[in-house]
Protein backbone atom coordinates (compact mmCIF):
# COMPACT_ATOMS: atom_id res chain seq x y z
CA UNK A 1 65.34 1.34 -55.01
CA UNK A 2 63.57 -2.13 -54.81
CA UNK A 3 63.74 -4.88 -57.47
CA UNK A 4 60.27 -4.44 -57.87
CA UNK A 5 57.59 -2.15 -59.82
CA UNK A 6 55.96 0.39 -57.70
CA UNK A 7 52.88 -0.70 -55.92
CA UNK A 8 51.57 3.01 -55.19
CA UNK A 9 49.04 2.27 -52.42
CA UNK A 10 52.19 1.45 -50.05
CA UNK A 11 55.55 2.56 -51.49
CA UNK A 12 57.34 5.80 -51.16
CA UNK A 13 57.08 6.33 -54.88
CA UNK A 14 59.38 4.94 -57.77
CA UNK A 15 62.33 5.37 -60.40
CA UNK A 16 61.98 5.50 -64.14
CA UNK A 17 58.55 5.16 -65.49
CA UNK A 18 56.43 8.16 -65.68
CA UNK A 19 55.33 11.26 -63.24
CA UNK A 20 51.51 11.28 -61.95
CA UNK A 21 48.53 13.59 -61.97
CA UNK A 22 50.02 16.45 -64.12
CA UNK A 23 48.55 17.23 -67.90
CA UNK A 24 50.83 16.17 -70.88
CA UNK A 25 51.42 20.05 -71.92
CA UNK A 26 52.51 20.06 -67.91
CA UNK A 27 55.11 17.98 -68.69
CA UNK A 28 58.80 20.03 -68.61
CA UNK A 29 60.65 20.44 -71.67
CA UNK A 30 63.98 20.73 -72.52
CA UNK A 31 64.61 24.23 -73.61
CA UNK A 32 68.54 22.51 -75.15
CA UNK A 33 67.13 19.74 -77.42
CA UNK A 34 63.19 20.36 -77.72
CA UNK A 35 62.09 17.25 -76.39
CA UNK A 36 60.63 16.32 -72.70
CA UNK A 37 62.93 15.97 -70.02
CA UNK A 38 63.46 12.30 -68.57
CA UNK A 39 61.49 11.09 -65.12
CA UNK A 40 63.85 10.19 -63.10
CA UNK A 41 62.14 9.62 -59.87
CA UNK A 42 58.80 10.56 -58.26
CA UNK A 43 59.35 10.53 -54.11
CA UNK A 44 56.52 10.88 -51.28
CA UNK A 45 58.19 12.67 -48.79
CA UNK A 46 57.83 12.27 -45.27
CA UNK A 47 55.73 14.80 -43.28
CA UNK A 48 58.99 16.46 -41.41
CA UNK A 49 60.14 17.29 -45.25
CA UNK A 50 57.17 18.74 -46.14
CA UNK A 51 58.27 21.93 -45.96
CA UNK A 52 56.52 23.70 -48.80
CA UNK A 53 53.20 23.60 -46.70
CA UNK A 54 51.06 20.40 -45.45
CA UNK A 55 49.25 20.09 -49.01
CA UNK A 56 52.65 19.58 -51.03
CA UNK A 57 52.99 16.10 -50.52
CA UNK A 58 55.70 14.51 -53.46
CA UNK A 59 58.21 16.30 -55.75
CA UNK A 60 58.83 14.90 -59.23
CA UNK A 61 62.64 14.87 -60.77
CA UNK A 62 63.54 15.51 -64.47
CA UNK A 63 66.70 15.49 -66.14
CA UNK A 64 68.49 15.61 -69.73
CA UNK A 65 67.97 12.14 -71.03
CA UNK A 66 72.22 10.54 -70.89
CA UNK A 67 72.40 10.67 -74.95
CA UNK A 68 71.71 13.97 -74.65
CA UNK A 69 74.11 14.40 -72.27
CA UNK A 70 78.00 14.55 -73.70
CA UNK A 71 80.82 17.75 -73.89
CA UNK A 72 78.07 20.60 -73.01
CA UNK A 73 74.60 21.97 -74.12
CA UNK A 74 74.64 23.86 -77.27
CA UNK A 75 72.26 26.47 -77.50
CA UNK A 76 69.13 27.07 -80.60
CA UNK A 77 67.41 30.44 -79.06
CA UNK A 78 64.57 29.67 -80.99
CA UNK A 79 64.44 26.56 -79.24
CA UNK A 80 65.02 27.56 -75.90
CA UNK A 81 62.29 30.68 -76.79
CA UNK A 82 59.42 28.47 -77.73
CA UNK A 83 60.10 25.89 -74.67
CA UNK A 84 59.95 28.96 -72.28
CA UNK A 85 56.65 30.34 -73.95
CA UNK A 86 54.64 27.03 -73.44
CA UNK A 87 52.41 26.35 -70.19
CA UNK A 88 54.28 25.28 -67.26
CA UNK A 89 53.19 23.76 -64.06
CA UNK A 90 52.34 26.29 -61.50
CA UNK A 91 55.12 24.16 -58.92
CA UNK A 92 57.53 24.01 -62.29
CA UNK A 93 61.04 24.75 -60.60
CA UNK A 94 64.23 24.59 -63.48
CA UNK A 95 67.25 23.86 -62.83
CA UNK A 96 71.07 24.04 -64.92
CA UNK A 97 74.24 22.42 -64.06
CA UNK A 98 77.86 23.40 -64.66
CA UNK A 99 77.95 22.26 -68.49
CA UNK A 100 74.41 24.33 -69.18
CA UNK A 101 72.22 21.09 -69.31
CA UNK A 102 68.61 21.24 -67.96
CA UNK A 103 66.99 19.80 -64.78
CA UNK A 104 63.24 20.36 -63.20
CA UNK A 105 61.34 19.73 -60.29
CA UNK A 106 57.79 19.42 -59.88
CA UNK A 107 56.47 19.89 -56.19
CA UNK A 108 52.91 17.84 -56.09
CA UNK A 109 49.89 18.24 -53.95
CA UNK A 110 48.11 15.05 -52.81
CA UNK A 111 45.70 14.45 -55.55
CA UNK A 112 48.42 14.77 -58.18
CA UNK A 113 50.81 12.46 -56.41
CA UNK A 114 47.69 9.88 -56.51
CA UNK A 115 46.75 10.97 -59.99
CA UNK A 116 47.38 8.62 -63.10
CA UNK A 117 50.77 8.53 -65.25
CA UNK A 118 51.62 11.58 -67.23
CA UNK A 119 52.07 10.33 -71.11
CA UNK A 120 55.17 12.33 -72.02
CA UNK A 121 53.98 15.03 -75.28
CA UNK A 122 55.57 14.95 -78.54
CA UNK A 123 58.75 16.97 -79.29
CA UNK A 124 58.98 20.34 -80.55
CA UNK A 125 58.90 20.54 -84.57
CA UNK A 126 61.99 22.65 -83.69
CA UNK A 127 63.81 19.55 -82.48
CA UNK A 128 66.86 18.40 -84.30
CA UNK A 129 68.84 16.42 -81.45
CA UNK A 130 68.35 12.52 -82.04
CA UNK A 131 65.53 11.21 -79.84
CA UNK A 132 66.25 10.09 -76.75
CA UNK A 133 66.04 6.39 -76.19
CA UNK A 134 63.68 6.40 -73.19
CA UNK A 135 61.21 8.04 -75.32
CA UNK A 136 60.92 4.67 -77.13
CA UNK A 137 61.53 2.23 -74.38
CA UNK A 138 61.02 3.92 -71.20
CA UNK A 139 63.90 5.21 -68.07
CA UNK A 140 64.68 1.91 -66.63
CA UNK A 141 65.26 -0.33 -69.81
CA UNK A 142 67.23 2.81 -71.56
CA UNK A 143 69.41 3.08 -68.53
CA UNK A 144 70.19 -0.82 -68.42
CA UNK A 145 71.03 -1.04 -72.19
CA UNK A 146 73.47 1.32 -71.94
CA UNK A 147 74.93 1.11 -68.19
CA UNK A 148 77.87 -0.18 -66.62
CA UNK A 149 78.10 -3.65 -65.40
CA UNK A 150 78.08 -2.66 -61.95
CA UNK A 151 74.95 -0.38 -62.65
CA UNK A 152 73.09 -3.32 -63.91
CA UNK A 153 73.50 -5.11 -60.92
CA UNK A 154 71.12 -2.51 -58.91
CA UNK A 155 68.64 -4.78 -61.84
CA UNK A 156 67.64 -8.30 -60.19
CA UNK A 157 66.73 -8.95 -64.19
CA UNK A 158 66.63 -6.76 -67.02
CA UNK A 159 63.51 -4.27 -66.65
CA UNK A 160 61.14 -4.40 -69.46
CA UNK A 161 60.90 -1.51 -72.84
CA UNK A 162 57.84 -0.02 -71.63
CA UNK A 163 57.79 3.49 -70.63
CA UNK A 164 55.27 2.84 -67.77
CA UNK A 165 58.35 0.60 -65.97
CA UNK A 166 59.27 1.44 -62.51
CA UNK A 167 60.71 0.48 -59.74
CA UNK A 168 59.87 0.70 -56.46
CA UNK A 169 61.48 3.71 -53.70
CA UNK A 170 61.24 1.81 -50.44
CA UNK A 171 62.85 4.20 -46.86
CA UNK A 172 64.07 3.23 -43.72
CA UNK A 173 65.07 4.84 -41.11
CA UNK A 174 69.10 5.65 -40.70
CA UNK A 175 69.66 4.44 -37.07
CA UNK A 176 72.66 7.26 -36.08
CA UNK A 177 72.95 10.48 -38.26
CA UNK A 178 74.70 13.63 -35.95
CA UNK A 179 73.49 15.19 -39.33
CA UNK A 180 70.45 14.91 -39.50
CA UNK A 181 68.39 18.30 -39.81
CA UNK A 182 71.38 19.98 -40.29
CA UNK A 183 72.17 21.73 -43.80
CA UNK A 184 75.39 19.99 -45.63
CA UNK A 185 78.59 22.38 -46.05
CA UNK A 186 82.15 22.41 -46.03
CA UNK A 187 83.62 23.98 -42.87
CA UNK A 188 86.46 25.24 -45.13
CA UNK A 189 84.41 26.47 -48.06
CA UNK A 190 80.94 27.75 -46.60
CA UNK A 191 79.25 30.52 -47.44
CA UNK A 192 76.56 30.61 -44.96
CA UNK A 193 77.05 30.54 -40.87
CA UNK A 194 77.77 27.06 -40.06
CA UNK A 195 75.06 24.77 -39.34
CA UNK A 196 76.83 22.33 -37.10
CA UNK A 197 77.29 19.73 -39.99
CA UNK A 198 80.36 17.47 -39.69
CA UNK A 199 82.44 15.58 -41.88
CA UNK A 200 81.31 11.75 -42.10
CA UNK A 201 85.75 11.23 -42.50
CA UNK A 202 88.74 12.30 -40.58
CA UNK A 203 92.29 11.81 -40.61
CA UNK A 204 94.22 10.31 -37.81
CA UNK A 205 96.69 12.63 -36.19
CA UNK A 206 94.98 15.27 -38.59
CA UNK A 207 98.20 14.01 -40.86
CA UNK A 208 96.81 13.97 -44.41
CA UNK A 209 97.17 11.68 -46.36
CA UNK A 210 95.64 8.41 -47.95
CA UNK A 211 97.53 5.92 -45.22
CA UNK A 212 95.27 8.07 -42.73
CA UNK A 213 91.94 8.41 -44.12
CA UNK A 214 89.42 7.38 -41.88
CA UNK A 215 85.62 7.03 -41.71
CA UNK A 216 83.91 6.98 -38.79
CA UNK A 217 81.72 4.70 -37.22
CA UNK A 218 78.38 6.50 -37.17
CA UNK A 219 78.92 6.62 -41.21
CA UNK A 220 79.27 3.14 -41.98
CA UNK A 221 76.00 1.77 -42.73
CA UNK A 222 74.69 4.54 -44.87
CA UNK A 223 72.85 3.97 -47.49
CA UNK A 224 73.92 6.37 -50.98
CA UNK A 225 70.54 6.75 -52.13
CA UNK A 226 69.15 9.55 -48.91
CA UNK A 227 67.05 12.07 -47.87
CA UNK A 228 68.79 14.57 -45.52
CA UNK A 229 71.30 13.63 -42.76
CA UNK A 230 75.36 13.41 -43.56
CA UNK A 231 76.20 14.04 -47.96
CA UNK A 232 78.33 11.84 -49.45
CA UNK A 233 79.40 13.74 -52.94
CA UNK A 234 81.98 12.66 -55.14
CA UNK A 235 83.37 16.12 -55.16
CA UNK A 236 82.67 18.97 -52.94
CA UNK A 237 80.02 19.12 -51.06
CA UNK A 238 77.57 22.08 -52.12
CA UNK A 239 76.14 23.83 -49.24
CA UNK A 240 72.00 23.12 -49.38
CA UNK A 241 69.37 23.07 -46.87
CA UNK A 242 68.96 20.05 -44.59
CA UNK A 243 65.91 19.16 -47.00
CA UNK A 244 68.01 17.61 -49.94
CA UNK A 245 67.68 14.14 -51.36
CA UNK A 246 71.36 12.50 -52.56
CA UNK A 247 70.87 9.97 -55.66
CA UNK A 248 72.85 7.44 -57.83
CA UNK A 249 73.35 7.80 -61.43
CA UNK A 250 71.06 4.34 -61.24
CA UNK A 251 68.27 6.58 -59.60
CA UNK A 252 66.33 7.88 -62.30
CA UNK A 253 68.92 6.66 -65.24
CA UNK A 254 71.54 9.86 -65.43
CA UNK A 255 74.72 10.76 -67.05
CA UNK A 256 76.78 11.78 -64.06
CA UNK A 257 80.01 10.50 -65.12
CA UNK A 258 79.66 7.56 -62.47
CA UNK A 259 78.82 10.08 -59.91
CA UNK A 260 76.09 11.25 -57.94
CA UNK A 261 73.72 14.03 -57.27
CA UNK A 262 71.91 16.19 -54.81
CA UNK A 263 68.31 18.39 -55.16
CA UNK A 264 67.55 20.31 -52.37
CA UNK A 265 64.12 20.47 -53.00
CA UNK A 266 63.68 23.42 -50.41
CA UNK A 267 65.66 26.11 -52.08
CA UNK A 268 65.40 23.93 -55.47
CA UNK A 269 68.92 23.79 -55.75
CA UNK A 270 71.02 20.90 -57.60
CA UNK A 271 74.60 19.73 -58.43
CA UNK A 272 76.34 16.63 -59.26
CA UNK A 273 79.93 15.49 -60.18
CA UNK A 274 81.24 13.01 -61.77
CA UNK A 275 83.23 9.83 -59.75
C-alpha cells in the first residue's frame, strides 16, 4: 500500500475508496446489519493468477465495516431473507468467518476493472444496526480515526473524509520464495496431500521452545501484505490454494483483532485471526 491515491492507468489497484464498473444494486450487502459491505481493496492480478479464465482480470474485497464488527453477528431472518432475494453480481462469491460475520468477493472482467467507481446504495429500510462510519466518510479516513497508533503510521498524513479516497496497491517481485506456487498448509494439520509447502520458522535442535525459535533466511525480507508464496498467519495456517492474497488489518480498514487475513480467491475461501 503506497502513500498515495490510486492512479489507475499504472497501479495494481487500491485500498479503501470504492469498487469499479459494477451497478449500485451490484453492490454486496450485508445480510447481518442491512447495509453494504465495506471495500476493502480492489487488486489487478497478475496474468499467472488469473486463474478463473484470461477475461477475469481483478477481484474486489468486501467486509463487515469494524463497528459492526464486536462479540458475534446476531441474526434478523427477515434481514438476512431480503439481502439474499436482491440482484447479485453474476461473479458475487460470499463468504462467513468463525463469529458468523459476512465477507464477499467480486471476480471482474477487464471492462469492469476499468469501469468508473461504484456509489455504494442506500441501506435496507430493515436496517437497525448504527451506520457504519465509512458510509459517511469513506474506508481510509474511518479506519485512521479509529486505528491504533501503529496502524496510522502505514498513513504518511491523515487521508481525507471522502468516500472516493484510496490508496495506491503497488507489487514487486519477492526475490526467494521455495513457496511460491505451492498451496499453504500445516504439515501437522493438513487435510489435503501435501503440496511441498514449508514452514518459513524452525527450531534449532528441533528443541521447542522460545530460546530456539528461528526464522530462516529466505523469509526475512517478506513483505505482510502478499499474493501467494510462504503465509504468515497469526494463528494457524488454513490450508488454501497457492492463489491466496495475505492482508493487514490496515488493508482495506478491518476488525481483525490486530491480526491478519487470507482470501484465496481460487476456491473463494477466507479466514483471519486475531494477533
Amino acid at each position: 500500500m503506497l502513500d498515495r491515491p490510486v492512479d489507475r492507468a499504472r497501479d495494481q489497484g487500491w485500498v479503501y475508496g470504492l469498487p469499479p464498473g459494477i451497478r449500485s444494486e451490484q453492490w454486496p450487502f450485508d445480510p447481518v446489519s442491512g447495509y453494504p459491505l465495506m471495500h476493502g481493496f480492489t487488486l489487478l492480478l497478475p496474468e499467472d493468477y488469473r486463474v478463473h479464465g484470461p477475461d477475469i482480470v481483478a477481484a474486489s474485497f468486501f467486509a463487515t465495516a469494524p463497528d459492526h464488527n464486536d462479540g458475534g453477528a446476531p441474526d434478523d431472518p427477515e434481514v438476512r431473507e431480503a439481502v439474499m432475494a436482491m440482484p447479485a453480481h453474476p461473479r458475487l462469491s460470499r463468504m462467513t468467518d468463525i463469529l458468523d460475520y459476512e465477507y464477499a468477493a467480486l471476480l471482474l472482467t477487464r471492462a469492469e476493472y476499468e469501469g468508473p467507481f461504484a456509489p455504494p446504495p442506500a441501506p435496507l429500510a430493515l436496517a437497525t444496526a448504527e451506520r457504519p462510519r465509512w458510509l459517511d466518510v469513506g474506508g481510509a479516513s474511518a479506519f485512521y480515526e479509529a486505528a491504533a497508533p501503529y496502524a496510522r503510521k502505514m498513513f504518511a498524513a491523515p487521508p481525507r473524509a471522502d468516500l472516493r479516497e484510496t490508496r495506491a496497491i503497488a507489487m514487486t517481485p519477492r526475490a526467494n520464495d521455495p513457496n511460491a506456487g505451492k498451496g499453504p498448509q500445516d504439515e501437522h494439520t493438513r487435510k489435503n496431500p501435501p503440496t511441498g509447502y514449508q514452514s518459513y520458522y524452525h527450531f534449532a535442535g528441533e528443541v521447542v521452545n522460545g530460546d530456539n525459535y528461528r526464522q530462516h533466511d529466505w523469509a526475512k525480507d517478506h513483505a505482510p501484505n502478499h499474493l501467494g508464496g510462504t503465509m504468515r498467519p497469526c494463528q494457524a495456517v488454513p490450508e488454501m490454494s497457492p492463489f491466496y492474497i495475505e492482508f493487514e488489518e490496515y488493508f482495506g480498514g478491518y476488525n481483525f483483532g490486530g491480526g491478519n487475513a487470507q482470501l484465496d480467491f481460487k476456491d473463494m475461501k477466507f479466514d483471519w485471526a486475531c494477533g
